[in-house]
N, C-alpha and C. Protein backbone atom coordinates (compact mmCIF):
# COMPACT_ATOMS: atom_id res chain seq x y z
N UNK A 1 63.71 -53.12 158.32
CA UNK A 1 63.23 -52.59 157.07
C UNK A 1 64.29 -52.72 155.97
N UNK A 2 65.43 -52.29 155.72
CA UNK A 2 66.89 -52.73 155.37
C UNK A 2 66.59 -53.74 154.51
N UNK A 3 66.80 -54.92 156.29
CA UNK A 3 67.02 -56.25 155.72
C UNK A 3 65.28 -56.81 154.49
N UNK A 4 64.57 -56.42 154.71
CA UNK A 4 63.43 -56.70 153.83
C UNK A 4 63.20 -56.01 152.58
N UNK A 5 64.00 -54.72 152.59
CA UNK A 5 64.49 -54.54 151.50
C UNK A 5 65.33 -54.78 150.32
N UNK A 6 66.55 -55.37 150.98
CA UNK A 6 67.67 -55.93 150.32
C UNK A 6 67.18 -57.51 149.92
N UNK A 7 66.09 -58.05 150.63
CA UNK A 7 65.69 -59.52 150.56
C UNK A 7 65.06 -59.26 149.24
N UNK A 8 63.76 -58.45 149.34
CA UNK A 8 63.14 -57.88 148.16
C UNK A 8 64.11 -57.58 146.57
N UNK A 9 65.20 -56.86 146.76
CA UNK A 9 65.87 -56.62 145.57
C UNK A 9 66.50 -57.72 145.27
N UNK A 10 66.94 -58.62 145.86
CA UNK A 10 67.80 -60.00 145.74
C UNK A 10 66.63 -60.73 145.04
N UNK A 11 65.96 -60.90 145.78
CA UNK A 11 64.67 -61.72 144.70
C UNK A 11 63.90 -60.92 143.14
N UNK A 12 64.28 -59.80 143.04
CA UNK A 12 63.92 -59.68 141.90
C UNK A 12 65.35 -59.52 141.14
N UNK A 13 66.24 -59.68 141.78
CA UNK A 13 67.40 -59.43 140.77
C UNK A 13 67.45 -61.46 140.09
N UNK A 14 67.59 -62.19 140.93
CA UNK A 14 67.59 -63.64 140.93
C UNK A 14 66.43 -63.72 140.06
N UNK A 15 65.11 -63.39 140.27
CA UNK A 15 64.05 -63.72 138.44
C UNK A 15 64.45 -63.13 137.62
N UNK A 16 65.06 -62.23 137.80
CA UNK A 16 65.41 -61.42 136.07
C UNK A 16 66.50 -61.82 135.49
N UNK A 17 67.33 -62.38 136.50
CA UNK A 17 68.20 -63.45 135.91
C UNK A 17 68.51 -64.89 135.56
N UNK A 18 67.48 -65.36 135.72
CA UNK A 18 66.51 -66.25 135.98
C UNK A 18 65.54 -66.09 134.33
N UNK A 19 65.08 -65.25 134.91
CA UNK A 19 63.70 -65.07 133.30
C UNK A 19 64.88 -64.65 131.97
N UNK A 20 66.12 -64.07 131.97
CA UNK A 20 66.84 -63.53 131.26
C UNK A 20 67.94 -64.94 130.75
N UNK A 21 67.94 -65.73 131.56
CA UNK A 21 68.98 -67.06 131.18
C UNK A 21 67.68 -68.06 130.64
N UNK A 22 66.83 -67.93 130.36
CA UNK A 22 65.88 -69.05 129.84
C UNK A 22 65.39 -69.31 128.81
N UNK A 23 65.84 -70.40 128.27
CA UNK A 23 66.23 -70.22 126.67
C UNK A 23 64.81 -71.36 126.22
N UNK A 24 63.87 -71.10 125.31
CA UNK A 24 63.47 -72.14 125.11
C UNK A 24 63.74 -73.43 124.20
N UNK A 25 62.86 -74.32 124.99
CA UNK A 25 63.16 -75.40 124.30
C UNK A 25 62.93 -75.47 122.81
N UNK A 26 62.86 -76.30 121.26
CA UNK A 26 62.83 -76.73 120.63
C UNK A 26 61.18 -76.37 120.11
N UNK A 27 60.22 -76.65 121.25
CA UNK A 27 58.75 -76.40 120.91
C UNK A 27 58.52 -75.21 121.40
N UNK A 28 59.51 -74.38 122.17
CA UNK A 28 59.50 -73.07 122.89
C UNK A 28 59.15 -72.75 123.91
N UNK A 29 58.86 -73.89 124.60
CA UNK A 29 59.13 -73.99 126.14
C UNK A 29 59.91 -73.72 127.24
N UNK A 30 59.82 -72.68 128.15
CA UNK A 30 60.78 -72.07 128.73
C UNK A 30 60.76 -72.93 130.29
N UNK A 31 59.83 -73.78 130.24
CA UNK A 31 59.68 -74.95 131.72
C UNK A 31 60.22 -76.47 131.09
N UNK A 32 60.18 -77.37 132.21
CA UNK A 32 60.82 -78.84 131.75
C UNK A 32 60.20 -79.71 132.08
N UNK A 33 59.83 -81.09 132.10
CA UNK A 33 59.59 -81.90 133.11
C UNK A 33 60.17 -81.83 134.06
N UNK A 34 59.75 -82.39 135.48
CA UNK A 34 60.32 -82.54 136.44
C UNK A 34 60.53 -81.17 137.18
N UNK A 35 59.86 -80.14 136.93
CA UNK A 35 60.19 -78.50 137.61
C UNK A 35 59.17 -78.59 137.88
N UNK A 36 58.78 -77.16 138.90
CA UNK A 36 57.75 -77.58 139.83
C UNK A 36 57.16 -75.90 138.58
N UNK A 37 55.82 -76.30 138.75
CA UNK A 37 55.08 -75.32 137.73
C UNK A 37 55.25 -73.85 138.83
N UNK A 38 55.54 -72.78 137.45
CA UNK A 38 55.12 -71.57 138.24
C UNK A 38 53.45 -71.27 138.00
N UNK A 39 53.62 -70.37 139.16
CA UNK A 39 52.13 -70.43 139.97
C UNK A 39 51.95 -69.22 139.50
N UNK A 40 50.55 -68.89 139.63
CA UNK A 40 50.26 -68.34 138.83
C UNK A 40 48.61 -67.50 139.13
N UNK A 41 47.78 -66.80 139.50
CA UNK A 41 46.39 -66.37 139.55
C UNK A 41 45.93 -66.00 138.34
N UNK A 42 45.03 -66.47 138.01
CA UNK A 42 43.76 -66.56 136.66
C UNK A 42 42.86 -66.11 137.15
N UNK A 43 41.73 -65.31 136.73
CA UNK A 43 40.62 -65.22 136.55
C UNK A 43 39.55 -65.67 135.53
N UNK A 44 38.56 -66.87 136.28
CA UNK A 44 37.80 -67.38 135.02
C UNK A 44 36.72 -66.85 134.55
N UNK A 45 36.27 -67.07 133.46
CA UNK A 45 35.05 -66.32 132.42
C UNK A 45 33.43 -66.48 133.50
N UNK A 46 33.61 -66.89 134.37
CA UNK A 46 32.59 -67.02 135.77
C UNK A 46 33.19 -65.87 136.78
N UNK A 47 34.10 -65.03 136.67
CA UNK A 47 34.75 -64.21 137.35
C UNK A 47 35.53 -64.58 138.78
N UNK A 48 35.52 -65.96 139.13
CA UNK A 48 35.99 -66.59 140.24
C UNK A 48 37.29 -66.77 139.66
N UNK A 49 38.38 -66.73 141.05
CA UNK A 49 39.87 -66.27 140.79
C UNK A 49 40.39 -67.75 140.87
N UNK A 50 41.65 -68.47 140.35
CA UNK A 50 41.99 -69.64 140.50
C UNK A 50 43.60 -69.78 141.00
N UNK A 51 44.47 -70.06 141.53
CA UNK A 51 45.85 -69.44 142.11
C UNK A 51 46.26 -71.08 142.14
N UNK A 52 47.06 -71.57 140.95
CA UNK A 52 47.88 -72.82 141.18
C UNK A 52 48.07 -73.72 142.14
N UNK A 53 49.04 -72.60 142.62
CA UNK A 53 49.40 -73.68 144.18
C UNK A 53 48.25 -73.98 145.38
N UNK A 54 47.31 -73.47 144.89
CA UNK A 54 45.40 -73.56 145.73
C UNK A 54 45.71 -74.66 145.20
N UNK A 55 46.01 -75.50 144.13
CA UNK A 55 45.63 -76.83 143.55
C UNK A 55 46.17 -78.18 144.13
N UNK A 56 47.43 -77.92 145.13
CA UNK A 56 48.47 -78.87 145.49
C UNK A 56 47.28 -80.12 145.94
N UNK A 57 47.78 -80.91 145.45
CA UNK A 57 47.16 -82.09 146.01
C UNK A 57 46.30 -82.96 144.78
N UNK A 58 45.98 -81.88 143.17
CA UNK A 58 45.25 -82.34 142.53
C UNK A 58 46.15 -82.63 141.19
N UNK A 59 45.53 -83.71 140.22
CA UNK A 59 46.14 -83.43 138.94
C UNK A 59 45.37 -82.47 138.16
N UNK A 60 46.61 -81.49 137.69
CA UNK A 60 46.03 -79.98 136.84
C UNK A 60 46.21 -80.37 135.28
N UNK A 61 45.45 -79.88 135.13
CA UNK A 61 46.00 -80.37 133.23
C UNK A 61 45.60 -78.50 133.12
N UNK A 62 46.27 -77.86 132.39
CA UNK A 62 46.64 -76.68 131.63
C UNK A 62 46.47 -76.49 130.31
N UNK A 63 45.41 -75.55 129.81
CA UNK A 63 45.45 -75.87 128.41
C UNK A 63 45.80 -74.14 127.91
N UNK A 64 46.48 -74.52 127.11
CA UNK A 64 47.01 -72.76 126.48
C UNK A 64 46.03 -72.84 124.98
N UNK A 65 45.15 -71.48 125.18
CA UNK A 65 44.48 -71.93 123.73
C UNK A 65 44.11 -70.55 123.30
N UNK A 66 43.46 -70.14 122.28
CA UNK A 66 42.90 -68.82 121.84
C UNK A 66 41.94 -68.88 120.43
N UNK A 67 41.24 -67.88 120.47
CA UNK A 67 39.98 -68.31 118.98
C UNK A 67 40.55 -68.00 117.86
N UNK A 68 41.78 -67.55 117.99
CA UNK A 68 42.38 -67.18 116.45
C UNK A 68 43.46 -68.69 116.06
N UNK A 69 43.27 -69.46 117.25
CA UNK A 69 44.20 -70.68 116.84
C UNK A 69 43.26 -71.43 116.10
N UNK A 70 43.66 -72.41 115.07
CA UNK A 70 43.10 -73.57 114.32
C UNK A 70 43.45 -74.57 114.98
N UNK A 71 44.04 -75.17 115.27
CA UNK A 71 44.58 -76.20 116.16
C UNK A 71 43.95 -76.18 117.49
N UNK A 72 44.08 -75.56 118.11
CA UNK A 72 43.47 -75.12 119.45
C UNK A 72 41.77 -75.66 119.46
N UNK A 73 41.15 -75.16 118.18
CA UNK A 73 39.80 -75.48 117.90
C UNK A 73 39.54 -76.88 117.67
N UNK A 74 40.72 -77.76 116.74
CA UNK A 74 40.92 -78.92 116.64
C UNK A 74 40.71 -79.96 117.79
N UNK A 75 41.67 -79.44 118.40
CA UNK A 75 41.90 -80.05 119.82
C UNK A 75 40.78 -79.82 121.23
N UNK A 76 40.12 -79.13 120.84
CA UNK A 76 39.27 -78.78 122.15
C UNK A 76 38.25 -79.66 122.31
N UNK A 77 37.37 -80.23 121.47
CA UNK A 77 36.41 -81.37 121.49
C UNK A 77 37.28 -82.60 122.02
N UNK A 78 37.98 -82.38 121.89
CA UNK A 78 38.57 -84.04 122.11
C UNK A 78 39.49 -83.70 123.69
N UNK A 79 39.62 -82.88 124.07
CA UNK A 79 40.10 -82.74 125.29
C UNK A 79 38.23 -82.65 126.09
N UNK A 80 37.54 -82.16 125.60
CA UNK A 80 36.02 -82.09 126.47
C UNK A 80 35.64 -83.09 126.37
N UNK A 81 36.00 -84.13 125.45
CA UNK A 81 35.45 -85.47 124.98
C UNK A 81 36.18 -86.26 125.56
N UNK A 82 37.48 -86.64 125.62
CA UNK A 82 38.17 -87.62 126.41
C UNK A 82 39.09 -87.14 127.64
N UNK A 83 38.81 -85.90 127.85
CA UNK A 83 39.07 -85.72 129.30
C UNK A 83 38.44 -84.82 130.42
N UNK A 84 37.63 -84.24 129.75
CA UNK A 84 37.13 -83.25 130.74
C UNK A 84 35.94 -84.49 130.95
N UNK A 85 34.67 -84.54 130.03
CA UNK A 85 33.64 -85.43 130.29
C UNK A 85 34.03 -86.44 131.41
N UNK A 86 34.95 -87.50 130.90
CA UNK A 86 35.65 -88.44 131.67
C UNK A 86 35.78 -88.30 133.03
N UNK A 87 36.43 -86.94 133.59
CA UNK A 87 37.10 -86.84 135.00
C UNK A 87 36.46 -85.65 135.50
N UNK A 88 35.65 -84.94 134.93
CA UNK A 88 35.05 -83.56 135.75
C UNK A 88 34.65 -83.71 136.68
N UNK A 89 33.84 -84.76 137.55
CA UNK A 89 33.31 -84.94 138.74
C UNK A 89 34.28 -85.83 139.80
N UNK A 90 35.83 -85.70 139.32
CA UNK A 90 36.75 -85.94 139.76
C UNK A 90 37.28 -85.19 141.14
N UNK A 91 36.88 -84.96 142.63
CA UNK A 91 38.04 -84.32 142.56
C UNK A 91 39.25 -84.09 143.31
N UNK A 92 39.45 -84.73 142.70
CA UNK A 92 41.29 -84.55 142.75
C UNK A 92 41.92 -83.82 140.87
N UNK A 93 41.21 -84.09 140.43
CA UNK A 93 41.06 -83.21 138.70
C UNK A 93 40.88 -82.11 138.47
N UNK A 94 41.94 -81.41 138.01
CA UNK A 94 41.43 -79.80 137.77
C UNK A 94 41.72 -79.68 136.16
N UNK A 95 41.16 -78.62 135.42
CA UNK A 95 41.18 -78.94 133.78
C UNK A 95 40.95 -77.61 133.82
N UNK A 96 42.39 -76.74 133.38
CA UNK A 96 41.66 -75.10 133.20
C UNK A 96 42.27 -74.95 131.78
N UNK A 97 41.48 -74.20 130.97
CA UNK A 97 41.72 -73.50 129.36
C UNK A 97 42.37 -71.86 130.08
N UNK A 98 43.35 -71.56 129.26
CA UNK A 98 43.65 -70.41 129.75
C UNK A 98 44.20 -69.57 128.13
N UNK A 99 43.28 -69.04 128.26
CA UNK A 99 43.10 -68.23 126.68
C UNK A 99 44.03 -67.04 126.80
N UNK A 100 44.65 -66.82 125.89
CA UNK A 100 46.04 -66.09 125.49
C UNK A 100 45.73 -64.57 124.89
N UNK A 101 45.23 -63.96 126.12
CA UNK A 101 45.18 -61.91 125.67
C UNK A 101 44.05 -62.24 124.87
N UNK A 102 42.45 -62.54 124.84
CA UNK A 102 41.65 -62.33 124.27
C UNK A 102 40.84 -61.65 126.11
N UNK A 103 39.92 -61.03 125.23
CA UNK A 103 38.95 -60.43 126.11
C UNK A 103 37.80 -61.22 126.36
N UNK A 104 36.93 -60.76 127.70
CA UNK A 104 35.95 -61.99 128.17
C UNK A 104 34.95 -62.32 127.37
N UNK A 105 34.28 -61.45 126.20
CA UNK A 105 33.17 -61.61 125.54
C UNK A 105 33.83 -62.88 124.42
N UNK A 106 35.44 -62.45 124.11
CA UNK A 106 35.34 -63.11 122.81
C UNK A 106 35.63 -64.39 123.66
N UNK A 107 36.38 -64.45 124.81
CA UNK A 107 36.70 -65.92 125.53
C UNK A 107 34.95 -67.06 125.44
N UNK A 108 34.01 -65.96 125.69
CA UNK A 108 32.76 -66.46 126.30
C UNK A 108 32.32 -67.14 124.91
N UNK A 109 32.67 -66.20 123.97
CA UNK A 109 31.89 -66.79 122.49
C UNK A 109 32.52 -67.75 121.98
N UNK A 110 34.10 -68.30 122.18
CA UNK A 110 35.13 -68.97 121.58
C UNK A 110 34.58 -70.15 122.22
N UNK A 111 34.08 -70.10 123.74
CA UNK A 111 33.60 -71.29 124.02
C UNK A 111 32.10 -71.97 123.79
N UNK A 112 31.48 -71.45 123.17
CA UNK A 112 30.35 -71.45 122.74
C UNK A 112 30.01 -72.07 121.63
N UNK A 113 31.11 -71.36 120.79
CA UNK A 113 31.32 -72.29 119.39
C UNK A 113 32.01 -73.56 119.43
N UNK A 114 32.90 -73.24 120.53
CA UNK A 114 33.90 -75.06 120.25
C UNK A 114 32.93 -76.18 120.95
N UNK A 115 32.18 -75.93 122.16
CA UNK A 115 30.77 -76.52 122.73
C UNK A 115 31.92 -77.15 123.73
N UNK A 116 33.21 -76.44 124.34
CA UNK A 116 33.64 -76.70 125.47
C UNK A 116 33.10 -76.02 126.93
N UNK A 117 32.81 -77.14 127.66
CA UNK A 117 32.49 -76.78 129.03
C UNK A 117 33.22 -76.78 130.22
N UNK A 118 34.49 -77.16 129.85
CA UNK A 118 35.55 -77.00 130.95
C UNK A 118 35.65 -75.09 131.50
N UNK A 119 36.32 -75.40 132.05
CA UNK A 119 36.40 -73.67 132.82
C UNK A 119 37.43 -73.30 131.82
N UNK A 120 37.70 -71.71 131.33
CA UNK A 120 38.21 -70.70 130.44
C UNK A 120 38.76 -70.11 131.64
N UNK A 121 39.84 -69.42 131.73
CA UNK A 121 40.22 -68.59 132.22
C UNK A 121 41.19 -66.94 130.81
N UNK A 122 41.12 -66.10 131.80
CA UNK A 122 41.66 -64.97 131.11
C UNK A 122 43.49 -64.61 131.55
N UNK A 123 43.94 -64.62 130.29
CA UNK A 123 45.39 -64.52 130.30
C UNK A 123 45.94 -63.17 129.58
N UNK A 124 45.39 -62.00 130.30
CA UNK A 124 45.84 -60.46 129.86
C UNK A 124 47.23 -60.34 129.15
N UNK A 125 47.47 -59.48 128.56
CA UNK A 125 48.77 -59.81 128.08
C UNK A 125 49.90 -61.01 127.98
N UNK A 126 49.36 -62.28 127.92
CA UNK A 126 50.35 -63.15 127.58
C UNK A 126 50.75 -63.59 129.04
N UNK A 127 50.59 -63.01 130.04
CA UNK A 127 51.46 -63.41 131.20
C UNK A 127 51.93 -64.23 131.46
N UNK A 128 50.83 -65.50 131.91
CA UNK A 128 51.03 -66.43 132.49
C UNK A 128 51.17 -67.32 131.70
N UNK A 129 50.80 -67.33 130.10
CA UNK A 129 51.80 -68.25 129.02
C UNK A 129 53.24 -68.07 129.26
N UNK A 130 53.85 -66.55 129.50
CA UNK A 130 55.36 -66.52 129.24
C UNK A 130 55.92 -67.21 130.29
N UNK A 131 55.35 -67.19 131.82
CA UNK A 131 55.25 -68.05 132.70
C UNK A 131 56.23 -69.43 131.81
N UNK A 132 55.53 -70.11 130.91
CA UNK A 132 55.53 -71.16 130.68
C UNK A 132 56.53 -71.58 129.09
N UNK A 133 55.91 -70.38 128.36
CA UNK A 133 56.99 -70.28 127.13
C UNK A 133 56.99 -68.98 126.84
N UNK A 134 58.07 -69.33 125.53
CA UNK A 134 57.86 -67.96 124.97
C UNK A 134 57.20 -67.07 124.56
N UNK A 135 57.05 -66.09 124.61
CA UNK A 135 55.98 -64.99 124.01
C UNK A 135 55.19 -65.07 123.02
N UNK A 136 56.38 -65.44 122.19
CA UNK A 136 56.39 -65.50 120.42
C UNK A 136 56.26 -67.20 120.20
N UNK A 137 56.06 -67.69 121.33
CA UNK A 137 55.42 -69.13 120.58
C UNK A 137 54.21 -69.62 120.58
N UNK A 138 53.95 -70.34 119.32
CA UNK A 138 52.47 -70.89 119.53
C UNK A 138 52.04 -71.59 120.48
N UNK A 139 50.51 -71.52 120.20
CA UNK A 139 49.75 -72.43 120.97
C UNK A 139 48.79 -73.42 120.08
N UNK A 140 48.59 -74.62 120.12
CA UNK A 140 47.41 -75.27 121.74
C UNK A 140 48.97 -75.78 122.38
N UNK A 141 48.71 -75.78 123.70
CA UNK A 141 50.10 -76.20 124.33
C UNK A 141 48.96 -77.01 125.43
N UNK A 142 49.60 -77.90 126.33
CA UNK A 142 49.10 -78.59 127.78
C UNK A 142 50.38 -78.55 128.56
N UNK A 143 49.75 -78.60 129.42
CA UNK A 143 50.91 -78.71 131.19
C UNK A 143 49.96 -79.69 131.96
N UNK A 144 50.93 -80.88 132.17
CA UNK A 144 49.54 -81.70 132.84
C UNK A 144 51.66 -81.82 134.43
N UNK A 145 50.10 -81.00 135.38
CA UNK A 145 50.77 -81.12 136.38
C UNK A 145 50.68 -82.11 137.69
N UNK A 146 51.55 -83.02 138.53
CA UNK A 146 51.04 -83.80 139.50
C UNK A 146 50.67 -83.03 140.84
N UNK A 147 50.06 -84.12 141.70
CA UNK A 147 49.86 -83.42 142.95
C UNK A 147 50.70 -82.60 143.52
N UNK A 148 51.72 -82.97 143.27
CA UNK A 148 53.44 -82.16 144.27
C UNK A 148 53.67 -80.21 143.74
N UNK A 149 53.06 -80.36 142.03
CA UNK A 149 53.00 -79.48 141.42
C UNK A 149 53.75 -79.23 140.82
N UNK A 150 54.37 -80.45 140.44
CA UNK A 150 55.44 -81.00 139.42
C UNK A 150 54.94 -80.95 138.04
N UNK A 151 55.81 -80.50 136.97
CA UNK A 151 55.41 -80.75 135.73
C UNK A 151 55.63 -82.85 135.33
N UNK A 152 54.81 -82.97 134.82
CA UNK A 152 54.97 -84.69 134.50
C UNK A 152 54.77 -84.72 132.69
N UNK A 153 54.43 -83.39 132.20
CA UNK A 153 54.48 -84.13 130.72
C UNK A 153 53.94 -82.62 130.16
N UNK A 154 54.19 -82.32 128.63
CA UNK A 154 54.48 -81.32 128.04
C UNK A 154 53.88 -81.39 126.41
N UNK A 155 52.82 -80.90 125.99
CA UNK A 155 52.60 -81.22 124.36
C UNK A 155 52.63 -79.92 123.78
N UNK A 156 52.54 -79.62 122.86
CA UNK A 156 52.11 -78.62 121.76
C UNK A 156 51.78 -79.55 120.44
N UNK A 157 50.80 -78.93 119.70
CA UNK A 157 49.90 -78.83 118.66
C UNK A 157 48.93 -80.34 119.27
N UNK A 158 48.42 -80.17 117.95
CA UNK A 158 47.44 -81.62 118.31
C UNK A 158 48.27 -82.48 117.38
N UNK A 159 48.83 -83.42 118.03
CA UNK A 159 49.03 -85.05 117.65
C UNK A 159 48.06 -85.93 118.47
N UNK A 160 48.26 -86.91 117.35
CA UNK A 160 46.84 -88.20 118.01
C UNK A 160 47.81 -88.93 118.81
N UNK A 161 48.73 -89.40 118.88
CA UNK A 161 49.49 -89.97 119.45
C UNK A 161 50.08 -89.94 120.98
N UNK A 162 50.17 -88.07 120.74
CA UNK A 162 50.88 -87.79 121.70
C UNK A 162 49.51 -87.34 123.08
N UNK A 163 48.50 -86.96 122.05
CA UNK A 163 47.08 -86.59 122.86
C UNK A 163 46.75 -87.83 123.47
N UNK A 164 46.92 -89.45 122.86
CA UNK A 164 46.47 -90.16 123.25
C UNK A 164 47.03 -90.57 125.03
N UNK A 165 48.95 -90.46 124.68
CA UNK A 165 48.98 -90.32 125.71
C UNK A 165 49.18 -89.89 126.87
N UNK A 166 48.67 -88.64 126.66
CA UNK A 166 48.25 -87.29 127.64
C UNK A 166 47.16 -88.18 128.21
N UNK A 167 45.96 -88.31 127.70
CA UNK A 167 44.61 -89.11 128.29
C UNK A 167 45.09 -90.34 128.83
N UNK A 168 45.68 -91.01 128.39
CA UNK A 168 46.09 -92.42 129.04
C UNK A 168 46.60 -92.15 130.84
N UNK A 169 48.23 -91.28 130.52
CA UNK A 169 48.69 -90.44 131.55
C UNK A 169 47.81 -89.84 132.87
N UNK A 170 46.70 -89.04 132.47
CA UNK A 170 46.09 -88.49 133.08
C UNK A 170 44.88 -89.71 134.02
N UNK A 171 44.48 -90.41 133.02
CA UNK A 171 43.43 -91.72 133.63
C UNK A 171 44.66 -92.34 134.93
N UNK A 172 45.51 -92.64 134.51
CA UNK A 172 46.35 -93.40 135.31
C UNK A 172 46.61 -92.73 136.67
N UNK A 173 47.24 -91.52 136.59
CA UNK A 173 47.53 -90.60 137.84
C UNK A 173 46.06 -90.13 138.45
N UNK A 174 44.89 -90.76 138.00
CA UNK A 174 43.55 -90.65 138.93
C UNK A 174 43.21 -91.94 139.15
N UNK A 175 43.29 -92.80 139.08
CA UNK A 175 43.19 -94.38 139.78
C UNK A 175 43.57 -94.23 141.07
């Protein structure tokens, strides 16, 4: 009992020092390429639970979004349009929206209006964004993760450029 105790405090002393040394990046990213994504349980706007590392084996694309973003709204047709449509009956493809501290009615209506049909999930207090960045940073963000559960590539806002080759990226690692 001791020893599973002291294991226990060692591991939360190591994340808090850990979550406390992590500085973000430039776009406010507190993950990198090449790190293996933290994992994470969602619950989606269908009430079925979704747990990351359940995913090993698939490419995840991650979308950080919310109805008070403009950008986010920008970007959502064209992620349902050139990647969800494209690869949904994929599967080895997973495509989750994970909406940032809104509640399920407004998640349900946010998707209603943008006429996205990918899966929504609920992100209570920020959590599992800080997971990923900072608190205090914006969103639309993506995490497009590989099978291993490796991060392979990193955007924020909508660029055409850089969206383009997110979709390119993503077609390729499903061939």
């Amino acid at each position: 009992m001791t020893r599973i105790l002291f294991t226990l405090i060692l591991l939360v002393a190591t994340l808090t020092s850990q979550a406390q040394n992590s500085t973000p990046d430039e776009n406010g990213y507190l993950v990198k390429v090449g790190q293996e994504a933290p994992d994470f349980t969602v619950q989606l706007t269908d009430g079925s639970r979704q747990r990351l590392k359940d995913l090993r084996g698939k490419v995840v694309m991650l979308q950080f979004t919310a109805s008070w973003c403009g950008v986010c709204r920008k970007e959502m047709p064209f992620i349902e349009r050139d990647i969800w449509q494209k690869h949904k009956d994929n599967s080895s493809f997973v495509l989750i929206g994970i909406d940032r501290d809104e509640p399920l009615e407004k998640v349900l209506a946010f998707a209603k209006q943008t006429k996205v049909t990918y899966p929504l999930a609920l992100d209570p207090g920020a959590d599992v964004f800080a997971l990923y960045a900072d608190r205090k940073a914006g969103i639309t963000r993506n995490v497009l993760i590989d099978p291993q559960g490796k991060i392979v590539k990193l955007t924020r806002l909508y660029k055409e450029d850089e969206f383009n080759e997110l979709v390119k990226q993503i077609d390729e690692m499903l061939k």
